[in-house]
PDB file of N, CA and C in Angstrom:
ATOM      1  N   UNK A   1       0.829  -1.192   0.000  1.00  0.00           N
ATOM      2  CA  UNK A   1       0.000   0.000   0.000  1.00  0.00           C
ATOM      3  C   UNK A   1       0.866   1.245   0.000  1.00  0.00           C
ATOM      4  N   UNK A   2       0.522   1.759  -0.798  1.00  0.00           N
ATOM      5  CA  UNK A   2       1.110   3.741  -0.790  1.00  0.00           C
ATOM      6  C   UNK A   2       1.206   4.016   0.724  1.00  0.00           C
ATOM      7  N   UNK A   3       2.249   5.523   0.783  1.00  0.00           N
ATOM      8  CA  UNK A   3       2.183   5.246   2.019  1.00  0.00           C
ATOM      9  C   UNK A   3       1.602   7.268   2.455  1.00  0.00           C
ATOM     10  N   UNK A   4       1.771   7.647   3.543  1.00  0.00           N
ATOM     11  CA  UNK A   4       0.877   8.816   3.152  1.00  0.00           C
ATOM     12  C   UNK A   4       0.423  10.003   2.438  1.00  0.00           C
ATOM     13  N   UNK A   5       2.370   9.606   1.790  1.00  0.00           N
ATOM     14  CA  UNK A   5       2.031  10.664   0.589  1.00  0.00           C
ATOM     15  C   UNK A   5       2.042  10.056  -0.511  1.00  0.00           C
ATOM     16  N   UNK A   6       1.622   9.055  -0.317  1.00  0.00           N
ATOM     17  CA  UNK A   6       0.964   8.342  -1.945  1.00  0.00           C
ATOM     18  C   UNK A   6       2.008   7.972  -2.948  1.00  0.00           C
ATOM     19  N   UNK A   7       3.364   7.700  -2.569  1.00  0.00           N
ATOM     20  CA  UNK A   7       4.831   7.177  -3.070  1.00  0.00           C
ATOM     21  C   UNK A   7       4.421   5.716  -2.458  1.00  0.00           C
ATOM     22  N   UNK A   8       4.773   4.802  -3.204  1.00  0.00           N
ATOM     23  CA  UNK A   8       5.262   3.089  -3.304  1.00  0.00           C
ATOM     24  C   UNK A   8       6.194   2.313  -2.776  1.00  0.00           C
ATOM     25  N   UNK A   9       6.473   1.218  -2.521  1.00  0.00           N
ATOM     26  CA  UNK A   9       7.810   0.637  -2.669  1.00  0.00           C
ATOM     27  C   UNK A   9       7.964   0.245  -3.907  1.00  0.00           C
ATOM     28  N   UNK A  10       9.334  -0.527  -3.828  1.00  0.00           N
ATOM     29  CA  UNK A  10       9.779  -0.912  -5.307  1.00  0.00           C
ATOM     30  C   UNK A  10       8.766  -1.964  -5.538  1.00  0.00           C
ATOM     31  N   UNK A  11       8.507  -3.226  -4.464  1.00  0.00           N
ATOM     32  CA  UNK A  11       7.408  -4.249  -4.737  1.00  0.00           C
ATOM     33  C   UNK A  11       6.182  -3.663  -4.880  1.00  0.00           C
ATOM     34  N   UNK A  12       5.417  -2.849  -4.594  1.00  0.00           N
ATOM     35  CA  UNK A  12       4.558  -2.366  -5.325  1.00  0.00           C
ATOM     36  C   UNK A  12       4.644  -2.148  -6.890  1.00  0.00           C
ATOM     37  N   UNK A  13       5.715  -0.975  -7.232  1.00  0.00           N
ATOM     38  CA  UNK A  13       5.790  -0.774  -8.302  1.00  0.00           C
ATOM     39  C   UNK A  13       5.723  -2.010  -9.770  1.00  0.00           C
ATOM     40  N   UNK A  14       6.699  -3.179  -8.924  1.00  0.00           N
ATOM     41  CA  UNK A  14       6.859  -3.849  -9.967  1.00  0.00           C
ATOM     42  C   UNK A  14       5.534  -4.547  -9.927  1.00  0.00           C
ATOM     43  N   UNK A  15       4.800  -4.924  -8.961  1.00  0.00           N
ATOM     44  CA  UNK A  15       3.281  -5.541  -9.205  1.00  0.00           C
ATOM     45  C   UNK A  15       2.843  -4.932 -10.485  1.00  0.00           C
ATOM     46  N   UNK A  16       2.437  -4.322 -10.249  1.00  0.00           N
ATOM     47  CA  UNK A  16       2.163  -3.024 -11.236  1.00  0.00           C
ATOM     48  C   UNK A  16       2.161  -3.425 -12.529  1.00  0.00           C
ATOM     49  N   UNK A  17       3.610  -3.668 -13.060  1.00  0.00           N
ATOM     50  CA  UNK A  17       3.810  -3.681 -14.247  1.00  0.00           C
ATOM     51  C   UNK A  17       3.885  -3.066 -15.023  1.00  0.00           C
ATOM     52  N   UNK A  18       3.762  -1.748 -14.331  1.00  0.00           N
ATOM     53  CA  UNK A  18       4.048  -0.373 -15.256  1.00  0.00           C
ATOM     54  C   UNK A  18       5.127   0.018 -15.068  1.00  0.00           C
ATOM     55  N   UNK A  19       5.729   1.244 -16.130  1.00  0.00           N
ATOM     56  CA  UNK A  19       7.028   1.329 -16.273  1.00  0.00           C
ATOM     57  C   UNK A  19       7.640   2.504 -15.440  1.00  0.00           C
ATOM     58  N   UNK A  20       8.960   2.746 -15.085  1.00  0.00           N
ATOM     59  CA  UNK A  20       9.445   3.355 -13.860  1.00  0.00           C
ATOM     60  C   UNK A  20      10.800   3.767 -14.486  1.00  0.00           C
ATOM     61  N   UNK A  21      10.924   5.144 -13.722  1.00  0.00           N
ATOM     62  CA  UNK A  21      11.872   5.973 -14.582  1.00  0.00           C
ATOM     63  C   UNK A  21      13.318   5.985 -13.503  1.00  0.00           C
ATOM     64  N   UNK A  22      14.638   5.628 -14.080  1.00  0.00           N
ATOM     65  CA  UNK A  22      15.415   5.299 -13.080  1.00  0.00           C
ATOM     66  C   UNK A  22      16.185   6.130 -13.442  1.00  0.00           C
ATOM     67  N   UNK A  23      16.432   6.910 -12.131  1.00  0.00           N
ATOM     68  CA  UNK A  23      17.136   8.744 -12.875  1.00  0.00           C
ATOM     69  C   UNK A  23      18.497   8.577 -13.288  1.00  0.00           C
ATOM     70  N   UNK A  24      19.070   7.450 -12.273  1.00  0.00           N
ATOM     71  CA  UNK A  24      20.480   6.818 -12.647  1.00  0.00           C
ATOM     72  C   UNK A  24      21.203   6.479 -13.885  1.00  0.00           C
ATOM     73  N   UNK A  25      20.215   6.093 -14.667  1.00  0.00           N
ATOM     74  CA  UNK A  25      20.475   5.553 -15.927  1.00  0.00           C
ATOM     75  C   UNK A  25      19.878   6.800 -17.144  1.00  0.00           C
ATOM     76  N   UNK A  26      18.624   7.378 -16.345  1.00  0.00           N
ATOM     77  CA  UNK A  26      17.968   8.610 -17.643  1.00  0.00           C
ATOM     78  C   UNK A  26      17.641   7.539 -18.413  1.00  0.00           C
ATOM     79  N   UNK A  27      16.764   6.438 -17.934  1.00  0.00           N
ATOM     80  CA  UNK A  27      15.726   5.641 -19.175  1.00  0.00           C
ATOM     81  C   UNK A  27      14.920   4.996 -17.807  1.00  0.00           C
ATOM     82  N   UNK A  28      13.216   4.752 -19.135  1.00  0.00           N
ATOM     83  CA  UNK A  28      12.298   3.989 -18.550  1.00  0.00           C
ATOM     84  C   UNK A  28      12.902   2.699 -18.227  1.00  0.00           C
ATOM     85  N   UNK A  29      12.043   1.562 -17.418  1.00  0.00           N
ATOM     86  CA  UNK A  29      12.393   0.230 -17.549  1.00  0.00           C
ATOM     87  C   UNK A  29      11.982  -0.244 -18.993  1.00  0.00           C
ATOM     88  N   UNK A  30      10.340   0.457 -19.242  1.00  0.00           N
ATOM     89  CA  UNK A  30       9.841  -0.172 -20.454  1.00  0.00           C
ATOM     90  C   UNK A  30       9.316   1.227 -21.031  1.00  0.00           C
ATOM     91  N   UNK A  31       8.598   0.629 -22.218  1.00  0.00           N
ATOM     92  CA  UNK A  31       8.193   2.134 -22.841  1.00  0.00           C
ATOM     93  C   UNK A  31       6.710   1.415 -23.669  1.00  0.00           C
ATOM     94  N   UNK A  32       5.884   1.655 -23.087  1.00  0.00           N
ATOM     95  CA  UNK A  32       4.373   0.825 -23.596  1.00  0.00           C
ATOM     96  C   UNK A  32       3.873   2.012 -24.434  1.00  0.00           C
ATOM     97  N   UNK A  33       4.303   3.048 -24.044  1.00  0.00           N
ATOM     98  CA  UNK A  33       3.169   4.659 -24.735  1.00  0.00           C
ATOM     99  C   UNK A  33       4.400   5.086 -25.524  1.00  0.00           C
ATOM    100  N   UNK A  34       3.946   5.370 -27.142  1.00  0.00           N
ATOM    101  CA  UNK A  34       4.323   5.627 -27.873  1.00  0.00           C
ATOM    102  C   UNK A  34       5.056   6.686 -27.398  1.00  0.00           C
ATOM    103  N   UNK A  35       3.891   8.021 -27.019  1.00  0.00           N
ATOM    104  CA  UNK A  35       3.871   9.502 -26.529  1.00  0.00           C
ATOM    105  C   UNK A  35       3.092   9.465 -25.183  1.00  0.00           C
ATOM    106  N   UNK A  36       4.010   9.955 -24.344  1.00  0.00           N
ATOM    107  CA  UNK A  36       3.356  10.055 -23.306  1.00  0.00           C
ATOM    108  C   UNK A  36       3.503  11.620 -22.541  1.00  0.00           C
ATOM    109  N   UNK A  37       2.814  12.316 -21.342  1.00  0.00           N
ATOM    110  CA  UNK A  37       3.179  13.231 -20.603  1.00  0.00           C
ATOM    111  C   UNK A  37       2.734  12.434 -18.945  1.00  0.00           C
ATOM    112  N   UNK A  38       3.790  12.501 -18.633  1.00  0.00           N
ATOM    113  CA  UNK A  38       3.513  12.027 -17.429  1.00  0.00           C
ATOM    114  C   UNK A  38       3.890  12.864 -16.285  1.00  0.00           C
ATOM    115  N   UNK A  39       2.680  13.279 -15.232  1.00  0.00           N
ATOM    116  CA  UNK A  39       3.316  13.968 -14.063  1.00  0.00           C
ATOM    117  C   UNK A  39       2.893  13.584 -13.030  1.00  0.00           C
ATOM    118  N   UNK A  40       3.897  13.736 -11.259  1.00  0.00           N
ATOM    119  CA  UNK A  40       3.777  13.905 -10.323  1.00  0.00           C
ATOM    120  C   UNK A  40       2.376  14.742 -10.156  1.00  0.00           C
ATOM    121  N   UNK A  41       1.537  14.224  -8.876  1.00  0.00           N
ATOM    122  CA  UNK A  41       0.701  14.987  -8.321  1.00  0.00           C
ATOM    123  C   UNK A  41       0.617  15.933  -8.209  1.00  0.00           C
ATOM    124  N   UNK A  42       1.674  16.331  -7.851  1.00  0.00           N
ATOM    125  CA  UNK A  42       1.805  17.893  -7.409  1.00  0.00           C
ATOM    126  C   UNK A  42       1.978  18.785  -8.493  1.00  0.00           C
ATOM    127  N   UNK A  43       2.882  18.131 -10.002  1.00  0.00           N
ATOM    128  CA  UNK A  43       2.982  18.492 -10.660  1.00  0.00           C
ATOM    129  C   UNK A  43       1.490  18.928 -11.601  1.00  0.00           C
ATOM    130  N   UNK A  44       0.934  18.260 -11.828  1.00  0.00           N
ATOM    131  CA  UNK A  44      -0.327  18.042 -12.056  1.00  0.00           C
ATOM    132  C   UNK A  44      -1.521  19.354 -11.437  1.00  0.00           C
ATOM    133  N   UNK A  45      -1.287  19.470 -10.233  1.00  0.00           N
ATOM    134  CA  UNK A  45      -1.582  20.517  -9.580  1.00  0.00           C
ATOM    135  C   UNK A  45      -1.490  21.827  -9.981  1.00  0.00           C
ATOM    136  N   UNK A  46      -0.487  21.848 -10.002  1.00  0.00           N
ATOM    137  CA  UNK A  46       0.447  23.265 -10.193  1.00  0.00           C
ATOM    138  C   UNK A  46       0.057  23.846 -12.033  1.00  0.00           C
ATOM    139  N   UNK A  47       0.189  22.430 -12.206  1.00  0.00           N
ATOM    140  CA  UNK A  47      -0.433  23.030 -14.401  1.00  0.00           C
ATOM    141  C   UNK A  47      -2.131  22.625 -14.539  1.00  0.00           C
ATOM    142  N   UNK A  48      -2.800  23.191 -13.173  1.00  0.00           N
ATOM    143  CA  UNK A  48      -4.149  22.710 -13.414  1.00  0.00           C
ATOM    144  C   UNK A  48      -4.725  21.833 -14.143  1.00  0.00           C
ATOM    145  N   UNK A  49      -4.606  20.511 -13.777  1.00  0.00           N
ATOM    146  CA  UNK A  49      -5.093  19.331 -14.210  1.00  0.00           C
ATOM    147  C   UNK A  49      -4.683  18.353 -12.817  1.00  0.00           C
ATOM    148  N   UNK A  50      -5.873  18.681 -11.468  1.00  0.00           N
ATOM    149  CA  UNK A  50      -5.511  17.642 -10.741  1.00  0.00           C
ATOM    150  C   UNK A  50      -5.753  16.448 -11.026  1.00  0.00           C
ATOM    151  N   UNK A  51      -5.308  15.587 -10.196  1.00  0.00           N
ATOM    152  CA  UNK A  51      -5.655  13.821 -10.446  1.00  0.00           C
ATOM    153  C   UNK A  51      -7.353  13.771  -9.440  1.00  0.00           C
ATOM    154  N   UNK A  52      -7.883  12.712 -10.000  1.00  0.00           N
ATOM    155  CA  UNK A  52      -8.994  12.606  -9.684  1.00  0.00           C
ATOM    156  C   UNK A  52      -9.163  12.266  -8.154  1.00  0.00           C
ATOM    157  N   UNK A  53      -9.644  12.560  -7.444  1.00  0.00           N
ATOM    158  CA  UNK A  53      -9.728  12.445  -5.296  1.00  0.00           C
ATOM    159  C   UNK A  53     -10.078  11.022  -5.619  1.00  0.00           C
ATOM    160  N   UNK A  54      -9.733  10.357  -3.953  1.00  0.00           N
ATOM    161  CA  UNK A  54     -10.707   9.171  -3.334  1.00  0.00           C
ATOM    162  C   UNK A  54     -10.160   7.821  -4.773  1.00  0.00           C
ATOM    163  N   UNK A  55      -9.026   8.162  -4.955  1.00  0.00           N
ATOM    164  CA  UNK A  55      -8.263   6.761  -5.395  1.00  0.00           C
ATOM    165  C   UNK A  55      -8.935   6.385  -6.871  1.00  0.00           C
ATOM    166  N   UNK A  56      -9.926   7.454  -7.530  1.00  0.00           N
ATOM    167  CA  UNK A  56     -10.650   6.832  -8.912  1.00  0.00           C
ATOM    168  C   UNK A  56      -9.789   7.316  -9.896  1.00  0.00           C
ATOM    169  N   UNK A  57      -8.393   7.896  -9.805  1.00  0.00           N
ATOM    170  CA  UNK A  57      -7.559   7.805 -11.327  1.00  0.00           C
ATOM    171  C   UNK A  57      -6.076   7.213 -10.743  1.00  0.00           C
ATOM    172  N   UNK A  58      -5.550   6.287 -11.123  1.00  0.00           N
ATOM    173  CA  UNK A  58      -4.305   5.364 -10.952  1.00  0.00           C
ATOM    174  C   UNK A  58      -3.462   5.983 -11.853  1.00  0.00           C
ATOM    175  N   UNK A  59      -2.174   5.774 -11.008  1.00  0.00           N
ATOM    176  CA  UNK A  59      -0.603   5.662 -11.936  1.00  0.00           C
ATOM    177  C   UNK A  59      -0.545   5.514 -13.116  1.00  0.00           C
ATOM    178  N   UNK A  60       0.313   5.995 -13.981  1.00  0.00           N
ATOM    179  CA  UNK A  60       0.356   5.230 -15.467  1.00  0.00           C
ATOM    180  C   UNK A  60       2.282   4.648 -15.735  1.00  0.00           C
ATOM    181  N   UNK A  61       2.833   5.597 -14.539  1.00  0.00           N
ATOM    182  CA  UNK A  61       4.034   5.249 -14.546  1.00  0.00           C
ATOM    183  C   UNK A  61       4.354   5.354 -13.283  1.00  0.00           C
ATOM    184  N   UNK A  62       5.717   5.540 -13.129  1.00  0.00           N
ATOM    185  CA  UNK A  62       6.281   5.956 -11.903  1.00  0.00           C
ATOM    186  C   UNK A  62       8.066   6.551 -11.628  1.00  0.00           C
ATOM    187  N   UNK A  63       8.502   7.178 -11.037  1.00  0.00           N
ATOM    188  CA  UNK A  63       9.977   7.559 -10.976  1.00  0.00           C
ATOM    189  C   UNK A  63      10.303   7.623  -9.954  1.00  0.00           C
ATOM    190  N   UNK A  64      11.573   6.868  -9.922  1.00  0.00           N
ATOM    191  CA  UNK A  64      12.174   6.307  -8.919  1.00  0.00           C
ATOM    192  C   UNK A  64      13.039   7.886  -7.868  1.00  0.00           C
ATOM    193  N   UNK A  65      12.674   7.877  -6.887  1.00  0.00           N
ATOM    194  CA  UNK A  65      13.850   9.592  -6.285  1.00  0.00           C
ATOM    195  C   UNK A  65      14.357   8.478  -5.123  1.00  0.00           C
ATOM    196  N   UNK A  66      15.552   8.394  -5.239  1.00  0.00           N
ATOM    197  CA  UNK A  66      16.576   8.131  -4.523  1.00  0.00           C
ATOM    198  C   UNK A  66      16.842   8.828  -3.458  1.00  0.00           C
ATOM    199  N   UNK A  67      16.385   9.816  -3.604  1.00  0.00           N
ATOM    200  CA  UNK A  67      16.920  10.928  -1.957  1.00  0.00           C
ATOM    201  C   UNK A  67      15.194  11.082  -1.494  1.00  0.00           C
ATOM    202  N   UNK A  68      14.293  10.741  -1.755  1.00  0.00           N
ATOM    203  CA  UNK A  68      13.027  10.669  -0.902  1.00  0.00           C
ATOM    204  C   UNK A  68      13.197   9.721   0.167  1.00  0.00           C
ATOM    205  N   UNK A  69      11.814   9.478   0.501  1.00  0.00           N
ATOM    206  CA  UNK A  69      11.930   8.689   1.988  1.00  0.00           C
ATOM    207  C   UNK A  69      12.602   8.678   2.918  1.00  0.00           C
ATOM    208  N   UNK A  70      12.722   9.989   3.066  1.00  0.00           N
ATOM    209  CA  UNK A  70      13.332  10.585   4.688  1.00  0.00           C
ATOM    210  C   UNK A  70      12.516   9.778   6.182  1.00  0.00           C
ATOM    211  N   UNK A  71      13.193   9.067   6.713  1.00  0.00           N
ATOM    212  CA  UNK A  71      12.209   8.300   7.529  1.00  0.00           C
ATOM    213  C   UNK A  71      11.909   7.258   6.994  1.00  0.00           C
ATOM    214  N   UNK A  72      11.494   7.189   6.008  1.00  0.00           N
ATOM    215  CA  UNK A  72      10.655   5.969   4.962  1.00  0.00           C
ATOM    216  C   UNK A  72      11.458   5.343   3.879  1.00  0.00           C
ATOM    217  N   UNK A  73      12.652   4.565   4.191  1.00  0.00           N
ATOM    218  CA  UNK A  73      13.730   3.942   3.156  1.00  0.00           C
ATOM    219  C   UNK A  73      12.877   3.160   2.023  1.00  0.00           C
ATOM    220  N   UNK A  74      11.650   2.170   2.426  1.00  0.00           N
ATOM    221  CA  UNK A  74      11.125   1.739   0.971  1.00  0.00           C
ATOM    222  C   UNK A  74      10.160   2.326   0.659  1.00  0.00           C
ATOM    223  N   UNK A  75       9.406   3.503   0.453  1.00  0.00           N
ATOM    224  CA  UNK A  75       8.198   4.163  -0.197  1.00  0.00           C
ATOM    225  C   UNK A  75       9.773   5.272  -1.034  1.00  0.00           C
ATOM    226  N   UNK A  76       9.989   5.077  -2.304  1.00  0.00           N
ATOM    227  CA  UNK A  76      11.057   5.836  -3.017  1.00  0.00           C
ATOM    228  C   UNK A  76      10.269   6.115  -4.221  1.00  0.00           C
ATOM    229  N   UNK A  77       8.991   5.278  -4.587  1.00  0.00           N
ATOM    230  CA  UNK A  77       8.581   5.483  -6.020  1.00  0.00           C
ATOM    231  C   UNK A  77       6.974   6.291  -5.823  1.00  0.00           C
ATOM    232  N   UNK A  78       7.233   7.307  -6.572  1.00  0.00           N
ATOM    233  CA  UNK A  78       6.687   8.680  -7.130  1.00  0.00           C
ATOM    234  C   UNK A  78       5.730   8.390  -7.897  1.00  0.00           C
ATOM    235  N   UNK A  79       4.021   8.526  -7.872  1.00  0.00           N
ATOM    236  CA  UNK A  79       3.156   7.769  -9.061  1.00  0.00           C
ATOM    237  C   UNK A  79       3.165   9.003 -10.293  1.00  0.00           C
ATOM    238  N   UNK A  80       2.834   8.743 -11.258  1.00  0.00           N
ATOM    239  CA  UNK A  80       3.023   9.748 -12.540  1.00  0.00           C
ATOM    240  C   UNK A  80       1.398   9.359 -12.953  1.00  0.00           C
ATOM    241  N   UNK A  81       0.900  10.992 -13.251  1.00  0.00           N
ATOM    242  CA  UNK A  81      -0.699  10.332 -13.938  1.00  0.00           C
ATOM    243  C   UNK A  81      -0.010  11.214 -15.691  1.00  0.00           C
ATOM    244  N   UNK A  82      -0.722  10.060 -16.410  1.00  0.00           N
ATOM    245  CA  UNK A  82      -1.419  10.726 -17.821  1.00  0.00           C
ATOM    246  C   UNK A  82      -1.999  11.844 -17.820  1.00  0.00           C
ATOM    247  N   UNK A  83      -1.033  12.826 -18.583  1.00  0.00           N
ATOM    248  CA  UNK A  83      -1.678  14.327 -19.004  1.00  0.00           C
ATOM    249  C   UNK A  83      -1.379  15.007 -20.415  1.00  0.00           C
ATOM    250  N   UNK A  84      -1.232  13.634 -21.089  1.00  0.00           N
ATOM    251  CA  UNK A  84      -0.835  13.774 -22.518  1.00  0.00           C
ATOM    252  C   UNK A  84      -2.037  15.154 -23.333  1.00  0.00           C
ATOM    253  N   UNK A  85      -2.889  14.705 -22.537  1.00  0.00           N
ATOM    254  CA  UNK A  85      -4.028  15.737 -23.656  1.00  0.00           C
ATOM    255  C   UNK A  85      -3.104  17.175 -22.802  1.00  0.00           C
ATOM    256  N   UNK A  86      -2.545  17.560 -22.324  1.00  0.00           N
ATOM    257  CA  UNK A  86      -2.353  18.993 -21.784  1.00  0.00           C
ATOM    258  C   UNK A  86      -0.809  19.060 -22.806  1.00  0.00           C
ATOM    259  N   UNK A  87      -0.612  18.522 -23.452  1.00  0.00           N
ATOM    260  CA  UNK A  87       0.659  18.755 -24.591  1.00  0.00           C
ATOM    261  C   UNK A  87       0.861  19.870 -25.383  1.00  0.00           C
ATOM    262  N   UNK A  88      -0.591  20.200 -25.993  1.00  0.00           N
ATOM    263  CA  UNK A  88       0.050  21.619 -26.751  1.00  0.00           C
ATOM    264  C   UNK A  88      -0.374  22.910 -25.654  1.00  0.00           C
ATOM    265  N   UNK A  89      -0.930  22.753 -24.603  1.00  0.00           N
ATOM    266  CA  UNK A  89      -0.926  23.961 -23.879  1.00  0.00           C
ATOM    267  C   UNK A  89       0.330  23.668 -23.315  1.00  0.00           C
ATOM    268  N   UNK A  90       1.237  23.037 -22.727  1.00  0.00           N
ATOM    269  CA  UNK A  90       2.427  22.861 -22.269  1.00  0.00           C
ATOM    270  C   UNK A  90       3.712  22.934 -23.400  1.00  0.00           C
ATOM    271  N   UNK A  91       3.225  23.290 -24.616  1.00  0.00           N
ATOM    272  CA  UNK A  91       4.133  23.578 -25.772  1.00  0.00           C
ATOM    273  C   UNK A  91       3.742  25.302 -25.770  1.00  0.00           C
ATOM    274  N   UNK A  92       2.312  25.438 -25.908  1.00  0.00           N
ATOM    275  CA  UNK A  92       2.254  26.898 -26.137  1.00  0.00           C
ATOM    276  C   UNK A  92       2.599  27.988 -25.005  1.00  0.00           C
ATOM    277  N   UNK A  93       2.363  27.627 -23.934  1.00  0.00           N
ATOM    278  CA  UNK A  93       3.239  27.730 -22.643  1.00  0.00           C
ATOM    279  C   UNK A  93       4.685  28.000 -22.212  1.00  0.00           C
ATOM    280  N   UNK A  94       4.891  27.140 -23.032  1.00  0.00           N
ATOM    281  CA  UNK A  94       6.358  27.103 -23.166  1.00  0.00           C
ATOM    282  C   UNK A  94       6.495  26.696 -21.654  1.00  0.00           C
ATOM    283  N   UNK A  95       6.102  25.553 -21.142  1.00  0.00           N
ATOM    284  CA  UNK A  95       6.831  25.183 -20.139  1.00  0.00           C
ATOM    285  C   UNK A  95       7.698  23.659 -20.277  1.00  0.00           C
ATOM    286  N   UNK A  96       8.515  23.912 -19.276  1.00  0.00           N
ATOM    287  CA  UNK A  96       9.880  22.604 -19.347  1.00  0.00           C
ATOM    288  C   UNK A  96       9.338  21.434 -18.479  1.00  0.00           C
ATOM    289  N   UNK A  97       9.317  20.450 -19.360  1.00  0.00           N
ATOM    290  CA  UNK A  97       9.286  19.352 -18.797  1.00  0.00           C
ATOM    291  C   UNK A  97      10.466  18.705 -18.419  1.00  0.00           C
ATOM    292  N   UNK A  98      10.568  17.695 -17.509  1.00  0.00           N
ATOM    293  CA  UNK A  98      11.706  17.535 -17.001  1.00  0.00           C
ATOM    294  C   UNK A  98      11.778  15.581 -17.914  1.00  0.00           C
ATOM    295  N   UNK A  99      13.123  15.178 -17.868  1.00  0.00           N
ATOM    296  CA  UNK A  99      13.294  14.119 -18.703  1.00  0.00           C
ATOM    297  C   UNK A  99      12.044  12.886 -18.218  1.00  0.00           C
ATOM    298  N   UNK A 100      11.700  12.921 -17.200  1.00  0.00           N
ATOM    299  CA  UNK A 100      10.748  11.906 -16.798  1.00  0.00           C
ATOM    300  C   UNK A 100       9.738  12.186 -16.631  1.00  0.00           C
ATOM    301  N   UNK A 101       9.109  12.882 -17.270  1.00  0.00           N
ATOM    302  CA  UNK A 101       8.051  13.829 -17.436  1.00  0.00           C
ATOM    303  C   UNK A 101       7.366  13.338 -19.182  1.00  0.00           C
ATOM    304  N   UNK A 102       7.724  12.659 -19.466  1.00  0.00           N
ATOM    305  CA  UNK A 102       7.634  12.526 -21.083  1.00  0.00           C
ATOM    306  C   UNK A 102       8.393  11.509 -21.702  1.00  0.00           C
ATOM    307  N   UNK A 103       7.348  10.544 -22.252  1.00  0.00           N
ATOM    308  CA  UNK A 103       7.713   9.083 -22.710  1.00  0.00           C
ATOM    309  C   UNK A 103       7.677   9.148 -24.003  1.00  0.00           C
ATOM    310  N   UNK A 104       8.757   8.795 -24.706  1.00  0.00           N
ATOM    311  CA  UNK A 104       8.667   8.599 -26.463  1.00  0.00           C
ATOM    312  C   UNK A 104       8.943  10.074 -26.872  1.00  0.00           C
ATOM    313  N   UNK A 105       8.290  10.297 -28.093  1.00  0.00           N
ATOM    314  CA  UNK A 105       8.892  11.328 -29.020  1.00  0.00           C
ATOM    315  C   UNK A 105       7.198  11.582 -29.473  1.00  0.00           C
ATOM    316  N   UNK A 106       7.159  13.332 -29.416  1.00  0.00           N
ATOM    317  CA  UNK A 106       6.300  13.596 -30.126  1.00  0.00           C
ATOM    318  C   UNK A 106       5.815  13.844 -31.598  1.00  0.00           C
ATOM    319  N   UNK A 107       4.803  13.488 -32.013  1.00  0.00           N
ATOM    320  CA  UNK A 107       4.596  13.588 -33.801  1.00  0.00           C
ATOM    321  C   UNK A 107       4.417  14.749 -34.478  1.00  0.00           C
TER     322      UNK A 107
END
């Protein structure tokens, strides 16, 4: 189970089966979405498009932060929601996505 701020362990993650961004290396494990935008909660927040309350929109990825879990050594993985439709306002915007923020190559 997530733990209160809604970060994973690694055995969670890999249940999952979804793919997880390992900053170490700067690559996914896997890459299922052609094109993707993927953000942190908070991130999500902040570019108005929260995630849905009360647990009804799930992960689509996840990224691994190595220096989280202060207190909490296995909750390290970060859930990422789908916000691909917010792509060309985040182009016309001109805001920076960060490398794990964005799966594949856009068309």
């Amino acid at each position: 189970m997530p733990n209160d701020k809604g970060w994973y362990t690694k055995d969670e993650v890999i249940a999952t089966n979804l793919p997880y961004w390992i900053a170490a290396s700067s690559r996914w494990t896997s890459e299922p979405y052609n094109f993707a935008i993927l953000l942190s909660k908070t991130r999500c927040q902040e570019l108005g498009a929260p995630i849905l309350s009360n647990g009804r929109e799930h992960p689509s990825a996840f990224r691994y932060a190595a220096a989280a879990g202060k207190g909490d050594n296995r909750h390290r993985y970060i859930p990422l929601y789908d916000r691909t439709e917010m792509y060309s306002t985040i182009i016309a915007e001109n805001i920076r996505l960060y490398n794990y923020e964005q799966m594949g190559a856009a068309k």
